[in-house]
PDB file of N, CA and C in Angstrom:
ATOM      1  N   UNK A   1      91.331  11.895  69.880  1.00  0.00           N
ATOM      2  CA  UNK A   1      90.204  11.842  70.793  1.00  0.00           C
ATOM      3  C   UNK A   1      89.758  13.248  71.181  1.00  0.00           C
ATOM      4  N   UNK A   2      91.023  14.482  70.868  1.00  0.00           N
ATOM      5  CA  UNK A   2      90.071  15.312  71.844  1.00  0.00           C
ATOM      6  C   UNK A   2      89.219  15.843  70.268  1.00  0.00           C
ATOM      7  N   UNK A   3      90.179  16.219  69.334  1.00  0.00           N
ATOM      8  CA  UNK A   3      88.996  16.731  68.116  1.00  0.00           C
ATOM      9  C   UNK A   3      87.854  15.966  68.067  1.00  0.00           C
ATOM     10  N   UNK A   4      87.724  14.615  68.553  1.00  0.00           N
ATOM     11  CA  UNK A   4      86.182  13.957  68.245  1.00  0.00           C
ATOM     12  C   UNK A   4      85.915  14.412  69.279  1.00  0.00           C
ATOM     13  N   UNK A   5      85.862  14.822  70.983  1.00  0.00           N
ATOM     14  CA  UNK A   5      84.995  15.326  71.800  1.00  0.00           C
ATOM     15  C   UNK A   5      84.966  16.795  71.302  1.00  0.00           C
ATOM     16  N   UNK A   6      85.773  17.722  70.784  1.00  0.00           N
ATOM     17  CA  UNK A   6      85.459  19.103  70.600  1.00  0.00           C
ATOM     18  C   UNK A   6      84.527  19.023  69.923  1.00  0.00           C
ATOM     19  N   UNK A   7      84.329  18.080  68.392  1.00  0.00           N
ATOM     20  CA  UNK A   7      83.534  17.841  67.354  1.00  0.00           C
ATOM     21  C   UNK A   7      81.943  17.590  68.154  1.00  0.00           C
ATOM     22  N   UNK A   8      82.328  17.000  69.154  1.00  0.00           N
ATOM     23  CA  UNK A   8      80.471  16.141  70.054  1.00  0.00           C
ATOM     24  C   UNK A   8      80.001  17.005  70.630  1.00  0.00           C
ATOM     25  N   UNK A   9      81.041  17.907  71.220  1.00  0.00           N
ATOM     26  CA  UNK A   9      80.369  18.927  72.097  1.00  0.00           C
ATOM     27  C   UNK A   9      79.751  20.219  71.347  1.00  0.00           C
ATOM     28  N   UNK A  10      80.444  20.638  70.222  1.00  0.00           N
ATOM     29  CA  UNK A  10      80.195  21.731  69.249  1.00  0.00           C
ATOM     30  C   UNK A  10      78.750  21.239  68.344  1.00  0.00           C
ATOM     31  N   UNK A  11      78.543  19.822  68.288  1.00  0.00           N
ATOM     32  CA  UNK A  11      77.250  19.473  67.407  1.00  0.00           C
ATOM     33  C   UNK A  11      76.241  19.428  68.631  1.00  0.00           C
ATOM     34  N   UNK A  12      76.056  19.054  69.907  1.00  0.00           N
ATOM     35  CA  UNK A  12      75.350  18.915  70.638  1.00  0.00           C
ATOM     36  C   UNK A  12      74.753  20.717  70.998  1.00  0.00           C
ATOM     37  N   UNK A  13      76.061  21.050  71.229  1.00  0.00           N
ATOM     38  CA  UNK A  13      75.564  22.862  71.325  1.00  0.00           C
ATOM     39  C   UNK A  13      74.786  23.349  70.194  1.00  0.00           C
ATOM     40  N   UNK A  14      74.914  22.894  68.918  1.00  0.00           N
ATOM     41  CA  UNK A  14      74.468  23.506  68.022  1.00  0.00           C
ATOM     42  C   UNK A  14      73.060  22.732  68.137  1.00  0.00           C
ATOM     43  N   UNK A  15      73.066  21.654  68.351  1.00  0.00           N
ATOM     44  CA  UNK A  15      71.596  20.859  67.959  1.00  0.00           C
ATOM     45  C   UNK A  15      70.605  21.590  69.217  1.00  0.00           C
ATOM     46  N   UNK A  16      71.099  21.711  70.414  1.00  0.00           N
ATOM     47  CA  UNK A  16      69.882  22.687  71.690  1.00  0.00           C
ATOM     48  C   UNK A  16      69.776  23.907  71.186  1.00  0.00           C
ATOM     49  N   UNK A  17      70.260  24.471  70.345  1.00  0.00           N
ATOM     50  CA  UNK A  17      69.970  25.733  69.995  1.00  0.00           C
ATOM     51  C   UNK A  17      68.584  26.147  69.305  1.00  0.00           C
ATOM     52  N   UNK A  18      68.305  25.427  68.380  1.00  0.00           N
ATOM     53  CA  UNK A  18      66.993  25.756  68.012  1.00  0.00           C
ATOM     54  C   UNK A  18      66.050  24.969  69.042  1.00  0.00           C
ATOM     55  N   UNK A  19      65.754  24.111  69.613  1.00  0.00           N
ATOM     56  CA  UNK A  19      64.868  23.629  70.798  1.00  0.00           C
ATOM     57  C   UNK A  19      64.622  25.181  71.987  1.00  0.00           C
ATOM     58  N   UNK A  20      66.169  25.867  71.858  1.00  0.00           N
ATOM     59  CA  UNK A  20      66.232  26.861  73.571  1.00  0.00           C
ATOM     60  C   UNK A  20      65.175  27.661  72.862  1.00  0.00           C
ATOM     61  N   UNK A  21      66.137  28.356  71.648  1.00  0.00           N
ATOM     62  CA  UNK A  21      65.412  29.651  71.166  1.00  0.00           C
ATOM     63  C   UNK A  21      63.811  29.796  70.381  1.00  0.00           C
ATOM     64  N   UNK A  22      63.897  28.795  69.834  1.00  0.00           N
ATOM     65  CA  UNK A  22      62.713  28.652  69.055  1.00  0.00           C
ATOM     66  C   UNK A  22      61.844  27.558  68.878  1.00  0.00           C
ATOM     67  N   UNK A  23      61.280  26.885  70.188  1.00  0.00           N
ATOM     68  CA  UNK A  23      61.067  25.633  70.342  1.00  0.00           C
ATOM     69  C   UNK A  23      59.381  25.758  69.702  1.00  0.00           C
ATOM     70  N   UNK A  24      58.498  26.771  69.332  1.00  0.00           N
ATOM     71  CA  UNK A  24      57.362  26.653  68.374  1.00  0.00           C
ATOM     72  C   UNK A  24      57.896  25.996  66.827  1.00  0.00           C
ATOM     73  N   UNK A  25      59.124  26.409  66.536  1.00  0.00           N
ATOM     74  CA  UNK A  25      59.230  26.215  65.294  1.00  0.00           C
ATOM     75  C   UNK A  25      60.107  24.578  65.343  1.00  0.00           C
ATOM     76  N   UNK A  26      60.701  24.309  66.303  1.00  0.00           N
ATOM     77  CA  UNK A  26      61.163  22.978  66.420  1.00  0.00           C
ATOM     78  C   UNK A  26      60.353  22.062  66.486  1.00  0.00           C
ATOM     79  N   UNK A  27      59.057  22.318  67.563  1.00  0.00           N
ATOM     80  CA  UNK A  27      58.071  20.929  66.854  1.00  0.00           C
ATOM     81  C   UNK A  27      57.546  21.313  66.002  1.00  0.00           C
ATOM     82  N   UNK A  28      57.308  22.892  65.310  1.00  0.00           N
ATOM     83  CA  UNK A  28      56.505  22.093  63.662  1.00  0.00           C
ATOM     84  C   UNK A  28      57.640  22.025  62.833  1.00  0.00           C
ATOM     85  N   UNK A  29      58.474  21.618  62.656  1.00  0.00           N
ATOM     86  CA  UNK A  29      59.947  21.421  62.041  1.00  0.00           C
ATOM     87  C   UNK A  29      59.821  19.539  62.407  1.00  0.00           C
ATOM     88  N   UNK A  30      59.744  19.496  63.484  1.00  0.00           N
ATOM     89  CA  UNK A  30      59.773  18.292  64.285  1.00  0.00           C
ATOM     90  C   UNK A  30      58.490  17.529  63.384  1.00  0.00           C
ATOM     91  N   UNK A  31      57.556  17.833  63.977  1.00  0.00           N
ATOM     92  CA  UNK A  31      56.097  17.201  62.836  1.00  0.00           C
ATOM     93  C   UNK A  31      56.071  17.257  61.548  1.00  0.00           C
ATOM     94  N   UNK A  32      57.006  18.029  61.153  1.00  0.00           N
ATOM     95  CA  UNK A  32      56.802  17.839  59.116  1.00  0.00           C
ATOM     96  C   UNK A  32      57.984  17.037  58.551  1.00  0.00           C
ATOM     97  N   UNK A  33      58.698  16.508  59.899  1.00  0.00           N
ATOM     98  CA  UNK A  33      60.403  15.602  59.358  1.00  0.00           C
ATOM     99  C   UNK A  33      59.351  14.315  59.563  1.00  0.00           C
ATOM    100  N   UNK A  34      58.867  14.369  60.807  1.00  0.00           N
ATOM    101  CA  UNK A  34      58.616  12.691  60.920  1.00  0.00           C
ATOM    102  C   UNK A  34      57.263  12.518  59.787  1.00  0.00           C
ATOM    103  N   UNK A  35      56.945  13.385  58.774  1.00  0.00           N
ATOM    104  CA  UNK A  35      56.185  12.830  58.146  1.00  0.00           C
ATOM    105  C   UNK A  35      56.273  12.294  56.547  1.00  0.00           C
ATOM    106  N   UNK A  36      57.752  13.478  56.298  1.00  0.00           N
ATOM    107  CA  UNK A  36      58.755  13.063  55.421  1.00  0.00           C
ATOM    108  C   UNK A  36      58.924  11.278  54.781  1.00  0.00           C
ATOM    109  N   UNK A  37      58.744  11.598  54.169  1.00  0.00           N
ATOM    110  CA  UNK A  37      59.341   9.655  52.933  1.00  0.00           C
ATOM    111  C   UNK A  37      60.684   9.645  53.647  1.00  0.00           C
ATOM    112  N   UNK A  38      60.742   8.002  53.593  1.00  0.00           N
ATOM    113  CA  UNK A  38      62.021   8.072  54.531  1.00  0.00           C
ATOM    114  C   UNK A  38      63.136   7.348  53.247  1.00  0.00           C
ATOM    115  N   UNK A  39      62.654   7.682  52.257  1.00  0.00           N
ATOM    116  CA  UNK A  39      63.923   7.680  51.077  1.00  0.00           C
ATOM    117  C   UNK A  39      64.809   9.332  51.529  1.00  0.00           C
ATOM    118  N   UNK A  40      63.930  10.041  51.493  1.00  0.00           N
ATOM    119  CA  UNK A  40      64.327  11.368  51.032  1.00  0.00           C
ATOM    120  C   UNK A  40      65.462  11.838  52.786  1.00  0.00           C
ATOM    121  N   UNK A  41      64.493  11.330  53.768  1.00  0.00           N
ATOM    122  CA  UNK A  41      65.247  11.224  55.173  1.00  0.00           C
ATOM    123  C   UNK A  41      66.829  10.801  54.918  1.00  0.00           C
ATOM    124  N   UNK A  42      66.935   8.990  54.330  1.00  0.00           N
ATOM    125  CA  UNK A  42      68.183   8.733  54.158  1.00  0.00           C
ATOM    126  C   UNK A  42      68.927   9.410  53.294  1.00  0.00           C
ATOM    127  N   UNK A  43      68.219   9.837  52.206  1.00  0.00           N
ATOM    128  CA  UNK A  43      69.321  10.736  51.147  1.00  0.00           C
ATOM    129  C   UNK A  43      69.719  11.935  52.191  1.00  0.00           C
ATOM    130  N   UNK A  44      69.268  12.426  53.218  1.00  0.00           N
ATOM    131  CA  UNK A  44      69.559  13.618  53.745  1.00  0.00           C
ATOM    132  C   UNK A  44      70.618  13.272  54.657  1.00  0.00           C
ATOM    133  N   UNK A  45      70.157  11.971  55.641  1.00  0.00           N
ATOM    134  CA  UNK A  45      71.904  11.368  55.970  1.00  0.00           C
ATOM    135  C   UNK A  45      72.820  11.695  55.743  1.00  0.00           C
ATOM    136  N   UNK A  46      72.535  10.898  54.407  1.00  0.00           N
ATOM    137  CA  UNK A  46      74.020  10.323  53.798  1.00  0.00           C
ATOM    138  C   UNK A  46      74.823  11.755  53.444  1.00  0.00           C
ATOM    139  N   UNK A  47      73.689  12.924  53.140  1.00  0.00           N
ATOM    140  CA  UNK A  47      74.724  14.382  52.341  1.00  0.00           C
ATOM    141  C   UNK A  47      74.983  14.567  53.669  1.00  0.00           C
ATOM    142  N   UNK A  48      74.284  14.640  54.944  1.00  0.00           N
ATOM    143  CA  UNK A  48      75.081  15.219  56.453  1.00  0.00           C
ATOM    144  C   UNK A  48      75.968  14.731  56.375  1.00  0.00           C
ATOM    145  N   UNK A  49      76.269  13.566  56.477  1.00  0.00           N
ATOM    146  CA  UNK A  49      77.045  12.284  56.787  1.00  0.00           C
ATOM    147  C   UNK A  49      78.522  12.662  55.727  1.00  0.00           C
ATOM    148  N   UNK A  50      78.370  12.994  54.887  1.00  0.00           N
ATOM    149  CA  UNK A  50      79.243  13.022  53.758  1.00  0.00           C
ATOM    150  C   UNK A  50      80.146  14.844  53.884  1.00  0.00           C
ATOM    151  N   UNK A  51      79.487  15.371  54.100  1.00  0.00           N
ATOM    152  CA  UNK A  51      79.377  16.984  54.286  1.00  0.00           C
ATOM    153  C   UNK A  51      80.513  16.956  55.705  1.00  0.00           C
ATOM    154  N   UNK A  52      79.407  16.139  56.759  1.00  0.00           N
ATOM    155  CA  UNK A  52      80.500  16.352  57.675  1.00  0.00           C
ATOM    156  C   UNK A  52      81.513  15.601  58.259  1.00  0.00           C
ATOM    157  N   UNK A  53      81.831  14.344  57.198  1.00  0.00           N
ATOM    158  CA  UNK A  53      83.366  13.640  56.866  1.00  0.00           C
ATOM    159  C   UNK A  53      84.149  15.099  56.302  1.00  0.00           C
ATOM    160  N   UNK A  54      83.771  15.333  55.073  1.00  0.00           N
ATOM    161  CA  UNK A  54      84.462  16.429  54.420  1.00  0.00           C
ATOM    162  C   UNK A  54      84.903  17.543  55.455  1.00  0.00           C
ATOM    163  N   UNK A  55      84.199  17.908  56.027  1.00  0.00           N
ATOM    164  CA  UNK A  55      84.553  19.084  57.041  1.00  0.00           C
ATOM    165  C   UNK A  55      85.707  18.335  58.363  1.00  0.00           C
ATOM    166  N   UNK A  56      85.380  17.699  58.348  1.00  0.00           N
ATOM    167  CA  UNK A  56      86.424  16.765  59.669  1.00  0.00           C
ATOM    168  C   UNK A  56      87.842  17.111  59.060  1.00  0.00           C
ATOM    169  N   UNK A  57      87.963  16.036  57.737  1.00  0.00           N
ATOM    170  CA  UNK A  57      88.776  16.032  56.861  1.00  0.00           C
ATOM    171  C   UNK A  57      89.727  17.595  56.925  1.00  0.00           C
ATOM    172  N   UNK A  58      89.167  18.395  56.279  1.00  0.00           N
ATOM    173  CA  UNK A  58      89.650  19.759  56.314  1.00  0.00           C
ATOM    174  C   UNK A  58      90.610  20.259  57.144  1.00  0.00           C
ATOM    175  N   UNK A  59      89.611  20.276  58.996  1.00  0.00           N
ATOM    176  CA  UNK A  59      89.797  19.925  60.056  1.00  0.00           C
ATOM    177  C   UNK A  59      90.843  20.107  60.621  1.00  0.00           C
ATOM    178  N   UNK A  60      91.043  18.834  60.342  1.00  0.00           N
ATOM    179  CA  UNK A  60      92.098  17.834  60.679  1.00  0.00           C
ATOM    180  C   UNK A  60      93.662  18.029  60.249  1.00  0.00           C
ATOM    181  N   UNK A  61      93.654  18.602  58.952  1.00  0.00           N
ATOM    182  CA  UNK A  61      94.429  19.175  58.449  1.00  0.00           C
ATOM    183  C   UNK A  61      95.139  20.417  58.991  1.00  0.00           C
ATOM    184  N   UNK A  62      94.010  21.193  59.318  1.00  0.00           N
ATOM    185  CA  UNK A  62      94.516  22.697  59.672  1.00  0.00           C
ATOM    186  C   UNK A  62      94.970  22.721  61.267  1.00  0.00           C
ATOM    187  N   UNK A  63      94.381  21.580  61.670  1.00  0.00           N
ATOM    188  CA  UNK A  63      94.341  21.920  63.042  1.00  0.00           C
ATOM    189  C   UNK A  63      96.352  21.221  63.552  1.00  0.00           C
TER     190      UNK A  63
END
């Protein structure tokens, strides 16, 4: 439990980061995702999704 809250808190920090610093480029970042094919959206999932099992994995190990 605590590596999954270190894990929530370290992605949440990382995700306000571009909104704090560079929030011109987050909504046009923001406006060209939601206009994106949403095949290409889920293929992008699934590699996050997959990328950051793998990295957990690692992780988990070392830690």
């Amino acid at each position: 439990m605590k590596l999954f809250l270190m894990v929530l808190g370290f992605t949440i920090l990382i995700e306000g980061c571009m909104p704090f610093f560079t929030p011109k480029l987050y909504k046009k970042f923001t406006a060209e995702i939601s206009q994106a094919d949403e095949k290409i959206l889920r293929i992008l999932g699934f590699v996050a999704i997959i990328i950051g099992l793998l990295i957990l994995y690692y992780a988990k190990g070392r830690l």
